[in-house]
Protein backbone atom coordinates (compact mmCIF):
# COMPACT_ATOMS: atom_id res chain seq x y z
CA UNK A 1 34.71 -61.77 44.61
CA UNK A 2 37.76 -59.76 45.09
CA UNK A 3 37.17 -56.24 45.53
CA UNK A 4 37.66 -53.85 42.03
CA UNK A 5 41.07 -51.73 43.68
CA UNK A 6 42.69 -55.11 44.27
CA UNK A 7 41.92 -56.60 40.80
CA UNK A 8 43.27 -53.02 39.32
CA UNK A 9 46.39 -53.24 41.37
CA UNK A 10 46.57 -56.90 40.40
CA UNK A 11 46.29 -55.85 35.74
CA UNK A 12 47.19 -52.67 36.11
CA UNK A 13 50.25 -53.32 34.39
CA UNK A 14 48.03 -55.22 31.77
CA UNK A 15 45.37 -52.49 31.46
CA UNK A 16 47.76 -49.96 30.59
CA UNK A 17 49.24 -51.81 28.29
CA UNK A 18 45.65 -52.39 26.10
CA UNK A 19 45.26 -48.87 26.92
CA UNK A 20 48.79 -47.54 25.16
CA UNK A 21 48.23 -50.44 22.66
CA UNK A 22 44.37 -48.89 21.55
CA UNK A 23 46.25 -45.44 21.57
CA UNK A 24 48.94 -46.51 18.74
CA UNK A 25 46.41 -48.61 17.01
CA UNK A 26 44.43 -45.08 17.02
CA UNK A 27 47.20 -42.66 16.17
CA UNK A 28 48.12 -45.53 13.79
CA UNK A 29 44.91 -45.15 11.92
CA UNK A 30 44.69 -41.36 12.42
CA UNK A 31 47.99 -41.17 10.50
CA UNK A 32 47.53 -43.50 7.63
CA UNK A 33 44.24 -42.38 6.70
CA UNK A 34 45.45 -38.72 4.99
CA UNK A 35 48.39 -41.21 3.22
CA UNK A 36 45.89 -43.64 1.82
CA UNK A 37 43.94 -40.47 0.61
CA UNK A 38 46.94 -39.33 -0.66
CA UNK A 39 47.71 -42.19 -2.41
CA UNK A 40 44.19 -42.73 -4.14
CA UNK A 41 44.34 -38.71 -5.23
CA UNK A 42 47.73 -39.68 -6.54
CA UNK A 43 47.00 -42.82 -8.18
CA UNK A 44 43.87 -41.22 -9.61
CA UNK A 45 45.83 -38.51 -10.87
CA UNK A 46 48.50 -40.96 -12.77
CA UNK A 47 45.42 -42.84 -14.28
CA UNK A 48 43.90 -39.06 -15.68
CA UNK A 49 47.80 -38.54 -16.48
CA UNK A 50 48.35 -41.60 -18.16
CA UNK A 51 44.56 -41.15 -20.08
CA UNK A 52 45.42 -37.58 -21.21
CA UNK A 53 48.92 -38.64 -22.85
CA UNK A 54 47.37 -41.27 -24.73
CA UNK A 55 44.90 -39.13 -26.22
CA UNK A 56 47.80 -36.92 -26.99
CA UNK A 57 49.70 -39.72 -28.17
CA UNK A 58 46.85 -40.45 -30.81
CA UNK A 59 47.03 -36.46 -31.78
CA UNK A 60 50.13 -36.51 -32.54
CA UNK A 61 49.85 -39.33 -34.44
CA UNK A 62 47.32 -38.05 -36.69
CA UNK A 63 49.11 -34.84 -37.22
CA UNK A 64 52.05 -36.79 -38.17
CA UNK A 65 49.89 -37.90 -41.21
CA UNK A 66 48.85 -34.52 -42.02
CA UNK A 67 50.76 -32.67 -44.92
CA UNK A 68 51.12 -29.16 -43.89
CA UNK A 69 51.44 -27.77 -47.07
CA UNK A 70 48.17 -29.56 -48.40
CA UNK A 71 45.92 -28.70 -45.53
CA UNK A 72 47.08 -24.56 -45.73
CA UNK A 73 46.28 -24.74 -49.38
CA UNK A 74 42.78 -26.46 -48.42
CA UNK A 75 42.03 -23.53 -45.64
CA UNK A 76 43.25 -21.00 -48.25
CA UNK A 77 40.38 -22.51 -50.94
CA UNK A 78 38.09 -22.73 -48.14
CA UNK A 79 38.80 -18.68 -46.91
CA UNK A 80 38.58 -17.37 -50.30
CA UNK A 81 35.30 -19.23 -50.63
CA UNK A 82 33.74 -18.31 -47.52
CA UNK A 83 35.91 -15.56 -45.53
CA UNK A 84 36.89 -15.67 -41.68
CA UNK A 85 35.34 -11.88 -41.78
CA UNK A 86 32.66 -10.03 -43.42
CA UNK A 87 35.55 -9.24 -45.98
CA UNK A 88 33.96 -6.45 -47.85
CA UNK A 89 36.25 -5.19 -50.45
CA UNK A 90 36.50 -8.86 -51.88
CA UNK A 91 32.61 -8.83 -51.83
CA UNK A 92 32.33 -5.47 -53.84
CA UNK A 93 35.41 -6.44 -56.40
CA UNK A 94 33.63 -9.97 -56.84
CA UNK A 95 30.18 -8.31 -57.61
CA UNK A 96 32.40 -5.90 -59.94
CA UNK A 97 34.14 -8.53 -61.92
CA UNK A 98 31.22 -10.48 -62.20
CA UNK A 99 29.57 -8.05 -63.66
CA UNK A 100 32.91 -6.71 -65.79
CA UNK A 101 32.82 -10.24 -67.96
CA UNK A 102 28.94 -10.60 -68.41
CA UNK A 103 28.75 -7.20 -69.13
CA UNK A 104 26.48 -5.92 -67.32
CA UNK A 105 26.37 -1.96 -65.43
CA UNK A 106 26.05 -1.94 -61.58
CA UNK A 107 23.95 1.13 -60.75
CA UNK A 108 23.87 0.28 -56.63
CA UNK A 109 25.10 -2.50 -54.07
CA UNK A 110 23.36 -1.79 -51.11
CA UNK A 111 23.97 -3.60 -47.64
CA UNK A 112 20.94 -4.31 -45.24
CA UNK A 113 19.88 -2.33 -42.57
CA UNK A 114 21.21 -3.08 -39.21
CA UNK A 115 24.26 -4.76 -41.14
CA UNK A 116 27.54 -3.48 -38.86
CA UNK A 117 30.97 -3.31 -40.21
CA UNK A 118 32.36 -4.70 -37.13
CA UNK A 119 34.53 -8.06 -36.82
CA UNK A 120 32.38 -10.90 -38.06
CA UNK A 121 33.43 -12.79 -34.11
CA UNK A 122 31.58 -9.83 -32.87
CA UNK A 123 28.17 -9.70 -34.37
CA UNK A 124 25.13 -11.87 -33.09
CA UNK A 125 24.13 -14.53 -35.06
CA UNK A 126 20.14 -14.67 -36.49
CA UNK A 127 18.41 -17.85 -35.88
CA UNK A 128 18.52 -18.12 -39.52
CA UNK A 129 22.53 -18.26 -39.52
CA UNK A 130 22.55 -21.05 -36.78
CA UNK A 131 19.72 -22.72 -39.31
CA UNK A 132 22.38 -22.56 -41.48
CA UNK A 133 25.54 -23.41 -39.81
CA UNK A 134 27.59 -19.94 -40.94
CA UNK A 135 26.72 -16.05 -40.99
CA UNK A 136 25.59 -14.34 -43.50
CA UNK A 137 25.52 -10.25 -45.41
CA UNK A 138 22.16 -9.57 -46.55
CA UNK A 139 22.88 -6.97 -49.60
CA UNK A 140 20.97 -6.63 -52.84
CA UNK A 141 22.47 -5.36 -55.83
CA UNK A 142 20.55 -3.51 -58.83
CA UNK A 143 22.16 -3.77 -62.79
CA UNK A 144 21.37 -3.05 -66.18
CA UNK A 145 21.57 -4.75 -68.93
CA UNK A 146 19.90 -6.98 -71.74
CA UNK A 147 18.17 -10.09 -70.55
CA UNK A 148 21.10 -12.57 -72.13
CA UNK A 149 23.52 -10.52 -69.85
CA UNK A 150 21.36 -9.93 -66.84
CA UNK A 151 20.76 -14.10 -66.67
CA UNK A 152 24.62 -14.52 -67.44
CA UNK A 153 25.05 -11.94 -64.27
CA UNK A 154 22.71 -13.97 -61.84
CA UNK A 155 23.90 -17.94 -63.27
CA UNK A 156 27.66 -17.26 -62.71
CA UNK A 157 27.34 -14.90 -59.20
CA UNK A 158 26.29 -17.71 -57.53
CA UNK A 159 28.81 -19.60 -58.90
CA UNK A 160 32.28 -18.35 -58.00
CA UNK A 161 34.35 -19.35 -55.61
CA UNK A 162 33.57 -15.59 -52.89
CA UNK A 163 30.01 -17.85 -52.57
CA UNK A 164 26.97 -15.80 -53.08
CA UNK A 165 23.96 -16.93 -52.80
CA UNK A 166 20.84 -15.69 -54.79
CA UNK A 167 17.61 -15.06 -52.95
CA UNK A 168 15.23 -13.29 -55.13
CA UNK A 169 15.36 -11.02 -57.56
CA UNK A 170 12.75 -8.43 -59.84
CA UNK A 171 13.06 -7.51 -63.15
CA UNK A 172 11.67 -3.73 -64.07
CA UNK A 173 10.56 -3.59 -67.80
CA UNK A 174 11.09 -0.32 -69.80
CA UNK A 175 9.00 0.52 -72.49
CA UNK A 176 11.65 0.15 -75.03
CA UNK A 177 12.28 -3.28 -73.00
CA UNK A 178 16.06 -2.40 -73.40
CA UNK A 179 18.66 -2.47 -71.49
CA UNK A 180 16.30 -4.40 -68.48
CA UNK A 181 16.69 -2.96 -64.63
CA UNK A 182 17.38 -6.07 -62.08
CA UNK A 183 17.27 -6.27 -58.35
CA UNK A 184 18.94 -8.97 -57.35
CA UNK A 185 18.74 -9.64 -53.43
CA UNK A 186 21.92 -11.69 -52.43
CA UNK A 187 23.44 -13.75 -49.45
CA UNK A 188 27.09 -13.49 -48.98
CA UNK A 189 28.85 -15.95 -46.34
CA UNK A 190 31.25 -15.52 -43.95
CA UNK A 191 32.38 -18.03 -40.46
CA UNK A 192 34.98 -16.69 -37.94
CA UNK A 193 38.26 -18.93 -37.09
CA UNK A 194 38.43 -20.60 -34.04
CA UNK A 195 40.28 -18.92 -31.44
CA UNK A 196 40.55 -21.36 -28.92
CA UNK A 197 42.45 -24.86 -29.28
CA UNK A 198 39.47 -26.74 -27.28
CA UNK A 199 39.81 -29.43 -24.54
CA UNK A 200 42.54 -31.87 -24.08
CA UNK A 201 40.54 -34.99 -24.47
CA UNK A 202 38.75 -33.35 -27.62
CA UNK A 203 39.22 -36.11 -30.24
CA UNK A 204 41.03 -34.24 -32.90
CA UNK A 205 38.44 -33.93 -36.19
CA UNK A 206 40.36 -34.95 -39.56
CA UNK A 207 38.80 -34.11 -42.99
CA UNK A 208 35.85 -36.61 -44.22
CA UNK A 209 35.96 -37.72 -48.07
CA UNK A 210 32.86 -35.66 -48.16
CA UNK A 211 34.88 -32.76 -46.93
CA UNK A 212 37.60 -33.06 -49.35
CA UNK A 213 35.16 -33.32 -52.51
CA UNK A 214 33.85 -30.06 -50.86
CA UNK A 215 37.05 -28.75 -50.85
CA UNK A 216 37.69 -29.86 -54.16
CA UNK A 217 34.55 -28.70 -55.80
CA UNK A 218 35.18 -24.98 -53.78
CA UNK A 219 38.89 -24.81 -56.25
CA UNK A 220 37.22 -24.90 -59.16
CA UNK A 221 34.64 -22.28 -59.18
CA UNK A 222 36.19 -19.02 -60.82
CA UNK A 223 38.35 -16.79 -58.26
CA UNK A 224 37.45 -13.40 -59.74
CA UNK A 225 39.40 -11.76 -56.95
CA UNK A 226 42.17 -12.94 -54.71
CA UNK A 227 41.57 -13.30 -51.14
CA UNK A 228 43.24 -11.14 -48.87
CA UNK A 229 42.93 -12.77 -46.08
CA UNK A 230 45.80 -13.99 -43.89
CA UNK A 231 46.16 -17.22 -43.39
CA UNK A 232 46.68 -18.21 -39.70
CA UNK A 233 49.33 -18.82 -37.91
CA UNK A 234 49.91 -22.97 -37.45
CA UNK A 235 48.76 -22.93 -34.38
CA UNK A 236 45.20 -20.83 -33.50
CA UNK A 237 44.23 -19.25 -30.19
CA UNK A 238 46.75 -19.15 -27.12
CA UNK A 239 48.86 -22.33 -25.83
CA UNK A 240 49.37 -23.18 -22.71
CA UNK A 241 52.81 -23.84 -20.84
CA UNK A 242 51.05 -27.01 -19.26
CA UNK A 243 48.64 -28.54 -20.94
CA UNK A 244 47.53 -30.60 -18.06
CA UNK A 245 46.48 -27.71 -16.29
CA UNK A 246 42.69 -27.30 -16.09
């Protein structure tokens, strides 16, 4: 067997040849391994592109289908009926002209304790609220009058379009029986706007036929007051320059 120097001298040429070939065939895969990443992250990234403009593509569909006009006369039936803030003054002037045209006296309109007059968006909402999908002002009201006006009072407060809602009520009986002293403890409702536009890939929520008939329904109870409430601007909450960004 020939000794190992001789064999070296006699592939040396041929060893370093394997050798610089397994160093390209390294470097090779050293260097194409970041481009392959970077062509899976960008491949990826066209895929969540192309996703996220056909979910667009659908939005802007839909909205092409909307009538402006309709759907701001909608959210102004809906915000007169239930306000995007406590809205006090159109509570007291609704409990006022209710009371103005069944003829009854309001002697005191008192709002629950703990009730704050801060920004509806601010204040906590009670179990009972998220029971009840909005927010509510606990406030009672006390009136005089005869029993035909006092029930008049209590059938059409619940049923105008600033929605009250009736809770209980008691009934004090002077001797002469005339004019009758009611307590009337009342719910009035009240649901922020949305100020944020919500994810990308949010499918974009159209009116139901249910909602409609609610909407519907909501125009025809009696508007004893008219809302001051602005409506919002078309679009709600802030938009971004690129909405692909996260």
């Amino acid at each position: 067997m020939p000794p190992i120097d001789k064999l070296f001298r006699t592939y040396q040429n041929a060893i370093f040849s394997v050798i610089l070939l397994l160093f390209c065939v390294v470097a090779t895969l050293f260097a194409l391994i970041p481009a392959v990443q970077k062509v899976q992250e960008a491949l990826l990234e066209v895929e969540d592109l192309t996703s996220q403009t056909n979910v667009l593509q659908k939005k802007i569909e839909t909205l092409a289908n909307l009538d402006e006009t309709t759907l701001r006369n909608q959210l102004t039936n809906v915000l007169s009926a239930v306000p995007a803030d406590r809205s006090f003054p159109t509570l007291f002037e609704t409990i006022e002209g209710v009371a103005a045209q069944t003829g009854v006296a309001i002697v005191n309109v008192s709002i629950e304790s703990g009730t704050t007059l801060a920004t509806g968006s601010a204040a906590k909402v009670s179990a009972a609220d998220k029971k009840l999908g909005t927010r509510t002002i606990p406030f009672s009201v006390t009136v005089n009058g005869s029993l035909p006006t006092v029930e008049q009072f209590i059938t059409l407060v619940s049923n105008v379009r600033r929605l009250l809602r009736v809770r209980e009520f008691s009934i004090a009986f002077p001797k002469e029986l005339r004019p009758l002293t009611v307590v009337i403890e009342m719910d009035a409702f009240y649901e922020p706007l949305p100020t944020e536009l919500g994810s990308l890939r949010n499918v974009l929520p159209t009116l139901t036929a249910d909602d409609e008939a609610v909407i519907a329904k909501l125009s025809e109870f009696p508007l004893i007051v008219q809302s001051s409430a602005a409506l919002p601007p078309p679009l709600i909450g802030k938009v971004k320059e690129n909405p692909f960004s996260p």
